[in-house]
Protein backbone atom coordinates (compact mmCIF):
# COMPACT_ATOMS: atom_id res chain seq x y z
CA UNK A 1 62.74 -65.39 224.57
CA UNK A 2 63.73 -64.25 221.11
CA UNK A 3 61.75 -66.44 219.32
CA UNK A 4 58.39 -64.63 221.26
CA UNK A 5 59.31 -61.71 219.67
CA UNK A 6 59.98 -62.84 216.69
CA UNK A 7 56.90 -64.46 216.94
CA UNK A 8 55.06 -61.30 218.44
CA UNK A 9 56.60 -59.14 215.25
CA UNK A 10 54.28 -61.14 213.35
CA UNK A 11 51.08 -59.91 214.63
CA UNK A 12 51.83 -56.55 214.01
CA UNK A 13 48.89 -55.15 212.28
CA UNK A 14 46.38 -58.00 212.70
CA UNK A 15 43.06 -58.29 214.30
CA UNK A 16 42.98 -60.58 217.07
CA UNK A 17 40.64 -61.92 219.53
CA UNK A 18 40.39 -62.24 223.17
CA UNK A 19 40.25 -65.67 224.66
CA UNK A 20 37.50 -65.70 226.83
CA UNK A 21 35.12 -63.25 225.42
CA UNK A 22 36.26 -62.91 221.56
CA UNK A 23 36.80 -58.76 221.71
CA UNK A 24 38.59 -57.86 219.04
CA UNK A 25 41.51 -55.89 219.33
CA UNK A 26 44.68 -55.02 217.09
CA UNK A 27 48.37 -55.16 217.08
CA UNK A 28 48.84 -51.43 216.75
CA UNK A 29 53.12 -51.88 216.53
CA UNK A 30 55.58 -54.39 218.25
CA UNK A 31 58.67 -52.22 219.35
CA UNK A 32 61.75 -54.28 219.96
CA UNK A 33 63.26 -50.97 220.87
CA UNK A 34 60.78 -49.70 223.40
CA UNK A 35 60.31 -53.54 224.25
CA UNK A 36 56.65 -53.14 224.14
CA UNK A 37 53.24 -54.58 222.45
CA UNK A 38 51.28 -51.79 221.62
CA UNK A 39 47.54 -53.12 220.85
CA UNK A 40 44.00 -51.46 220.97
CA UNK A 41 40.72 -52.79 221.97
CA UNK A 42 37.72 -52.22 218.45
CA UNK A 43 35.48 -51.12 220.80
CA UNK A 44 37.38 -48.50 222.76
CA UNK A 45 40.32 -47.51 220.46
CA UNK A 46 41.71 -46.81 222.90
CA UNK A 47 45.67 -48.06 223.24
CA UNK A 48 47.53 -49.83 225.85
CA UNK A 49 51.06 -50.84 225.87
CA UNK A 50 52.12 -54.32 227.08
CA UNK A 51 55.55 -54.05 228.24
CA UNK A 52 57.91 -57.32 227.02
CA UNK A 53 58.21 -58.86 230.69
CA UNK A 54 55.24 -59.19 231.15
CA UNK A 55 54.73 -61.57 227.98
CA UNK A 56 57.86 -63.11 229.04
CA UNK A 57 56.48 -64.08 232.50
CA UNK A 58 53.04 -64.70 230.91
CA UNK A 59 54.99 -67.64 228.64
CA UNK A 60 56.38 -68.78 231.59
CA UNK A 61 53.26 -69.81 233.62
CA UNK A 62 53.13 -72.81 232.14
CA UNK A 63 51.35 -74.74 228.36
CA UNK A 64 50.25 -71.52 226.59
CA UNK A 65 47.97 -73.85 224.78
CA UNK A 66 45.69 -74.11 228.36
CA UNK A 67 47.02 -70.24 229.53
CA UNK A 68 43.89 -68.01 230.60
CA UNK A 69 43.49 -64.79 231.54
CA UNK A 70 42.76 -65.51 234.96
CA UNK A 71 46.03 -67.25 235.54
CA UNK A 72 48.19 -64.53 234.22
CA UNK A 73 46.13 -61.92 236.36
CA UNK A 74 46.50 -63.77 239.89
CA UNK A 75 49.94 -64.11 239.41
CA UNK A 76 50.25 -60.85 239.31
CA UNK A 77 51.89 -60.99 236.00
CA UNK A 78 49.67 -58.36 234.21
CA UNK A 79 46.54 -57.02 235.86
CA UNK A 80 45.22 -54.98 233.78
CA UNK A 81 45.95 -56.52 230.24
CA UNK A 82 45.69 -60.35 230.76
CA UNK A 83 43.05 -60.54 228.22
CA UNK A 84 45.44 -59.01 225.43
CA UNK A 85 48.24 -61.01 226.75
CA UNK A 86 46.53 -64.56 226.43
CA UNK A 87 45.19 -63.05 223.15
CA UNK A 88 48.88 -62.59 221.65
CA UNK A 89 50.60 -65.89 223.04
CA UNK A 90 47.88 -67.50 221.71
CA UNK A 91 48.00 -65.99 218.45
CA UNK A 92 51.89 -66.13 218.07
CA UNK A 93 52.54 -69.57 219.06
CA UNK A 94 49.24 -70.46 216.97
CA UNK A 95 46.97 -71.86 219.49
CA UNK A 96 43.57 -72.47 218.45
CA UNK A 97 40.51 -70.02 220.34
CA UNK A 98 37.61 -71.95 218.93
C-alpha cells in the first residue's frame, strides 16, 4: 500500500471534490508519520483527519473506479468520512467524477 501513499502525497494541497455531491474540500497535509489524511470541507473549514487504514481498507473494497461512499460507509470502513475517502482514491488513482 505504498504506492497509495505515494499517490495520496500528491494531493496534498489540492482542491478536490466529493463524489456524489461535488463539495469541495482540500488536502490540508498527508502525514506519513502520523499516518493520516488531514483534509477540510470549503464550506465548514472545519478539519478532519482520515487515519491511513481506513484508506487502506477503503482500496480494498473492490474497483475504486465504481467505489461510492455508501459502500465504504456500510462496511463499516469509515463512517463518518466516506465522502472524503471516495474523494481521495478517486483523485489519486485518477478516476474520472464527471
Amino acid at each position: 500500500m505504498d504506492d497509495l501513499w505515494d499517490r495520496l502525497k500528491t494531493l496534498e494541497g489540492r482542491t478536490l471534490h466529493t463524489v456524489t455531491r461535488g463539495k469541495a474540500f482540500d488536502v490540508i497535509s498527508v502525514d506519513q508519520a502520523r499516518r493520516v489524511v488531514v483534509v477540510a470541507p470549503q464550506i465548514s473549514g472545519i478539519s478532519r483527519t482520515i487515519r491511513r487504514g481506513e484508506l487502506e481498507r477503503a482500496a480494498e473494497l473492490g474497483s475504486i473506479s465504481s467505489l461510492t461512499p455508501g459502500q465504504v460507509k456500510a462496511s463499516k470502513v469509515s463512517a463518518w468520512s466516506s465522502a472524503y475517502v471516495v474523494g481521495l482514491l478517486h483523485a489519486a488513482y485518477g478516476v474520472s467524477t464527471d
